[in-house]
C-alpha atoms as a PDB file:
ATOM      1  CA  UNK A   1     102.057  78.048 105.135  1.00  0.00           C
ATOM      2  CA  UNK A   2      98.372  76.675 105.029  1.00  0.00           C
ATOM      3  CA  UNK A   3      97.866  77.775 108.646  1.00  0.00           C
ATOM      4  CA  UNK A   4      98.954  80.922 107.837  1.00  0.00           C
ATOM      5  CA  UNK A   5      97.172  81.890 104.807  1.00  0.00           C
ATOM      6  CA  UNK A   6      94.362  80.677 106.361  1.00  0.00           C
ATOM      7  CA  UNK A   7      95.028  83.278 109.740  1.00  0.00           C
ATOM      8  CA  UNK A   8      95.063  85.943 107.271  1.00  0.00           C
ATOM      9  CA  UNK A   9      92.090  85.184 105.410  1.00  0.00           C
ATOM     10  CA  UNK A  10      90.641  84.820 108.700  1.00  0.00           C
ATOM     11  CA  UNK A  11      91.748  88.271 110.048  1.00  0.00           C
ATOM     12  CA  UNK A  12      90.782  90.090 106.755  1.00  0.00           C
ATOM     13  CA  UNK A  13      87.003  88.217 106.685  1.00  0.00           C
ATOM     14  CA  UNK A  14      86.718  89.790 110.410  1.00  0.00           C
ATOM     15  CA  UNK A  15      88.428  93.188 109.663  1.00  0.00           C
ATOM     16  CA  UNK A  16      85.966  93.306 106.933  1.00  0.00           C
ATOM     17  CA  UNK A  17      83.077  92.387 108.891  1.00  0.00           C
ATOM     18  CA  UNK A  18      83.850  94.542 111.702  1.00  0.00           C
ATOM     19  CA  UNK A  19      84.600  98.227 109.010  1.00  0.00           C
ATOM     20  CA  UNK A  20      81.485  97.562 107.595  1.00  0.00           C
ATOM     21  CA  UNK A  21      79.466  96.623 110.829  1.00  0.00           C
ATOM     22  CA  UNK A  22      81.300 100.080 112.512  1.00  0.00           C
ATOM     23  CA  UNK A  23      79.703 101.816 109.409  1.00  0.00           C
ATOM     24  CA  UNK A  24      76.301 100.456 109.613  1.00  0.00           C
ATOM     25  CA  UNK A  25      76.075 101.539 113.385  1.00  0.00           C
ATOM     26  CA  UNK A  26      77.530 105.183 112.464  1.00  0.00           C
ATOM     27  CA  UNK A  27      74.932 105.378 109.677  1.00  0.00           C
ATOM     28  CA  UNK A  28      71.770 104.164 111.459  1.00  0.00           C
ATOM     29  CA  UNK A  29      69.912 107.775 111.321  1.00  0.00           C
ATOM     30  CA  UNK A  30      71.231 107.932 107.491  1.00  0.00           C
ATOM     31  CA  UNK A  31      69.089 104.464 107.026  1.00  0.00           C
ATOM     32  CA  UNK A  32      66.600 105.150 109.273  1.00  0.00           C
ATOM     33  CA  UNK A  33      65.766 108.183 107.142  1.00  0.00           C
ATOM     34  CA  UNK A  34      65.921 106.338 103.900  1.00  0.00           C
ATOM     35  CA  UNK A  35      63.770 103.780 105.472  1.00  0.00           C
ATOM     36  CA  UNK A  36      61.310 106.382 106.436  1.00  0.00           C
ATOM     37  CA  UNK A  37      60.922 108.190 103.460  1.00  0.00           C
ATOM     38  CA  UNK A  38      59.776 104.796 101.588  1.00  0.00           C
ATOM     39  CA  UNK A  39      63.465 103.188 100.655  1.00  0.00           C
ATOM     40  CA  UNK A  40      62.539  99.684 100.341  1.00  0.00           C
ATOM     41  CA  UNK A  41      64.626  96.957 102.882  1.00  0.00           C
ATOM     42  CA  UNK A  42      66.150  95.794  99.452  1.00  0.00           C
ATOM     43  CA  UNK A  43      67.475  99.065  98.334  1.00  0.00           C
ATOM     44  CA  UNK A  44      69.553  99.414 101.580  1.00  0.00           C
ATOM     45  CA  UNK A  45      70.621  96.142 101.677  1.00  0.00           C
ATOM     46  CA  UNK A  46      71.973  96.639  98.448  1.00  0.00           C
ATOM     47  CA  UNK A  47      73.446 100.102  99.106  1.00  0.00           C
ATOM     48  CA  UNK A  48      75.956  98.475 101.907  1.00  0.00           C
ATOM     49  CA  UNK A  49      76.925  95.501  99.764  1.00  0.00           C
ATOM     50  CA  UNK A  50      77.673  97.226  97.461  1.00  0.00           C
ATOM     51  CA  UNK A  51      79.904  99.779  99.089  1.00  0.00           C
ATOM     52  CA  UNK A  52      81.363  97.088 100.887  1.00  0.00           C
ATOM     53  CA  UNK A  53      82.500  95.178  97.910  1.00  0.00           C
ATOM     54  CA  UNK A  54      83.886  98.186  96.327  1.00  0.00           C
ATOM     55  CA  UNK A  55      86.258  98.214  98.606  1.00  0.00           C
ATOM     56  CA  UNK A  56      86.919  94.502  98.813  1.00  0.00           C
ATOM     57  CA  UNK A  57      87.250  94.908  94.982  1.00  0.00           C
ATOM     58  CA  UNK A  58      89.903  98.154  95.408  1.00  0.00           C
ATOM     59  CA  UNK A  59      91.716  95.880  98.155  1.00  0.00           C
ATOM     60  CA  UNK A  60      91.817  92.508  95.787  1.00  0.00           C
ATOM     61  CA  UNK A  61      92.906  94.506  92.726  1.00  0.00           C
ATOM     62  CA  UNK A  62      95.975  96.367  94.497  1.00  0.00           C
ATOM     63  CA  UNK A  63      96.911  93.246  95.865  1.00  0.00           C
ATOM     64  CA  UNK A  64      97.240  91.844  92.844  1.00  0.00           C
ATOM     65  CA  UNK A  65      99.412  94.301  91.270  1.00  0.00           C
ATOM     66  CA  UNK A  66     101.388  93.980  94.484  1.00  0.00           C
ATOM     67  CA  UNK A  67     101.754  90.199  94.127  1.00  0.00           C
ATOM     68  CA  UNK A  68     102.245  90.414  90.834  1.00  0.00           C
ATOM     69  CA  UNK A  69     105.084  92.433  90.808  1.00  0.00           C
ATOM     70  CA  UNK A  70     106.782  90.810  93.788  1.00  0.00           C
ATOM     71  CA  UNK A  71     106.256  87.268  92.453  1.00  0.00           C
ATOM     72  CA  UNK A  72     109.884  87.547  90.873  1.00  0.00           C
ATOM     73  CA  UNK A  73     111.548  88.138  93.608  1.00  0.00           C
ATOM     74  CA  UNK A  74     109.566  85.057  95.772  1.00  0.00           C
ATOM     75  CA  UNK A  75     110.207  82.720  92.479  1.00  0.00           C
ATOM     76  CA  UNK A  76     113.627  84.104  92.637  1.00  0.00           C
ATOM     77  CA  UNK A  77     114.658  82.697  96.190  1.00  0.00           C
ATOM     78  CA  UNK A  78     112.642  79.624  96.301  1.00  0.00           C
ATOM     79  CA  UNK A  79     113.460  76.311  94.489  1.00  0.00           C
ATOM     80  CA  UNK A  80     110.358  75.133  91.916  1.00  0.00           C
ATOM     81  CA  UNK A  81     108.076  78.302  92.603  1.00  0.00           C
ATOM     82  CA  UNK A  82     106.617  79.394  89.165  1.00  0.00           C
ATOM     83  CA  UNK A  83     106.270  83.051  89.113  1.00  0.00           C
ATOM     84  CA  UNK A  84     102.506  83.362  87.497  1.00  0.00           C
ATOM     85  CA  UNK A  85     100.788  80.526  88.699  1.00  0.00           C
ATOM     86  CA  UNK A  86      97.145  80.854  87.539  1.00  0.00           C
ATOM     87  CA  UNK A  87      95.679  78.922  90.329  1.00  0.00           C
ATOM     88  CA  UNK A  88      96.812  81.258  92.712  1.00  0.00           C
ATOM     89  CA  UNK A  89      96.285  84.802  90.878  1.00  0.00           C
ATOM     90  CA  UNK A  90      92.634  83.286  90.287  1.00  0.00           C
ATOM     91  CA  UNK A  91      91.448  81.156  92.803  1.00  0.00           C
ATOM     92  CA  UNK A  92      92.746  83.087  95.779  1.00  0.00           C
ATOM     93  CA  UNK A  93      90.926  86.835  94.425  1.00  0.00           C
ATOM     94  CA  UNK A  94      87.761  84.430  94.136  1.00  0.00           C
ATOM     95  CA  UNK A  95      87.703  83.074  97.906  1.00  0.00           C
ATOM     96  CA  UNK A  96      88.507  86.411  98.848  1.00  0.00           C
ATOM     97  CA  UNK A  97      85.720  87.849  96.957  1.00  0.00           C
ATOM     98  CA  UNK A  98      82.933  85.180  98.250  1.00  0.00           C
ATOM     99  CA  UNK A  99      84.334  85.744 102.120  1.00  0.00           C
ATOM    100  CA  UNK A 100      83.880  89.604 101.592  1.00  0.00           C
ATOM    101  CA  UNK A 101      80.583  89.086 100.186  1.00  0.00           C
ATOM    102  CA  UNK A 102      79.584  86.856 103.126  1.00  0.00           C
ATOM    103  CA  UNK A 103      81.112  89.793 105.491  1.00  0.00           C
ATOM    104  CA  UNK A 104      79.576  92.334 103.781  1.00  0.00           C
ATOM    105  CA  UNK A 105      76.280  91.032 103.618  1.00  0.00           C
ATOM    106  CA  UNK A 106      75.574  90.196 107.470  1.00  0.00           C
ATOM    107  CA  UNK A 107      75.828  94.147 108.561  1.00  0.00           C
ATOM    108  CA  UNK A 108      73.832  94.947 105.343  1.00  0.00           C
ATOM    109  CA  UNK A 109      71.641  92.410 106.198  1.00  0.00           C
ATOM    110  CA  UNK A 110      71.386  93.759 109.999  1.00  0.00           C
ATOM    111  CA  UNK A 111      70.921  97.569 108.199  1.00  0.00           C
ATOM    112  CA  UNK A 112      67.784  96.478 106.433  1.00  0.00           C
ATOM    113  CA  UNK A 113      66.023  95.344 109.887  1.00  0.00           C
ATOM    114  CA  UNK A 114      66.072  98.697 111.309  1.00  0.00           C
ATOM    115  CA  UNK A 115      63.402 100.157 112.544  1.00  0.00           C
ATOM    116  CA  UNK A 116      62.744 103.872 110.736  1.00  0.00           C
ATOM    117  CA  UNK A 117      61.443 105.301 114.070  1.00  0.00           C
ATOM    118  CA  UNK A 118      64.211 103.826 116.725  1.00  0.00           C
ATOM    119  CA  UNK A 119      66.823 105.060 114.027  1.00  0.00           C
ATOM    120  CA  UNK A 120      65.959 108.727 113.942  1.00  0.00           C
ATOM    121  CA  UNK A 121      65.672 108.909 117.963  1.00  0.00           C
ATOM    122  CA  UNK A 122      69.093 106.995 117.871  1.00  0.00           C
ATOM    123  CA  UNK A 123      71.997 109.699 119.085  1.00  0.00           C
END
């Protein structure tokens, strides 16, 4: 079960990384125009985490309303499973939260390096 928790956290740090990377590459003019008109290296930076972690923060909180709900039935076919545990419906949003910051920030990171002038002859 540990392998495969792990595989999925895996797969949704990389899915996150690569949405967010796919959108800082379709926005590059966008930034480059921000950039150009004085936007400071910060203020973009910011603007992608934070978009990014909006929807890691959507994503967390449906999943666990989700899990939530379908926590009866799991406690209800396995032998000692609580149905609420609080290490779980904590801990596991928190991890999840620091890996999407950490795959959120290296695209913003990448969006505040670029150059104003490259980005506005980028097609």
């Amino acid at each position: 079960m540990t392998i495969f928790g792990s595989s999925a956290l895996l797969l949704a740090a990389i899915g996150i990384y690569g949405l967010m990377g796919y959108s800082v590459q379709q926005r590059t003019q966008e930034i480059g125009i921000r950039l150009a008109l004085g936007a400071g290296s910060n203020q973009v930076r910011n603007m992608v985490v934070l978009q990014g972690m909006i929807l890691a923060v959507i994503g967390v909180i449906v999943g666990l309303a989700l899990a939530f709900g379908l926590s009866f039935v799991i406690a209800s076919l396995l032998f000692g499973v609580q149905a609420h545990d609080p290490v779980v419906f904590v801990g596991i949003p928190v991890l999840f939260g620091l890996i999407a910051l950490i795959a959120v920030w290296l695209p913003a990171r990448r969006a505040s390096r670029v150059d104003p002038i490259s980005a506005l002859r980028y097609e």
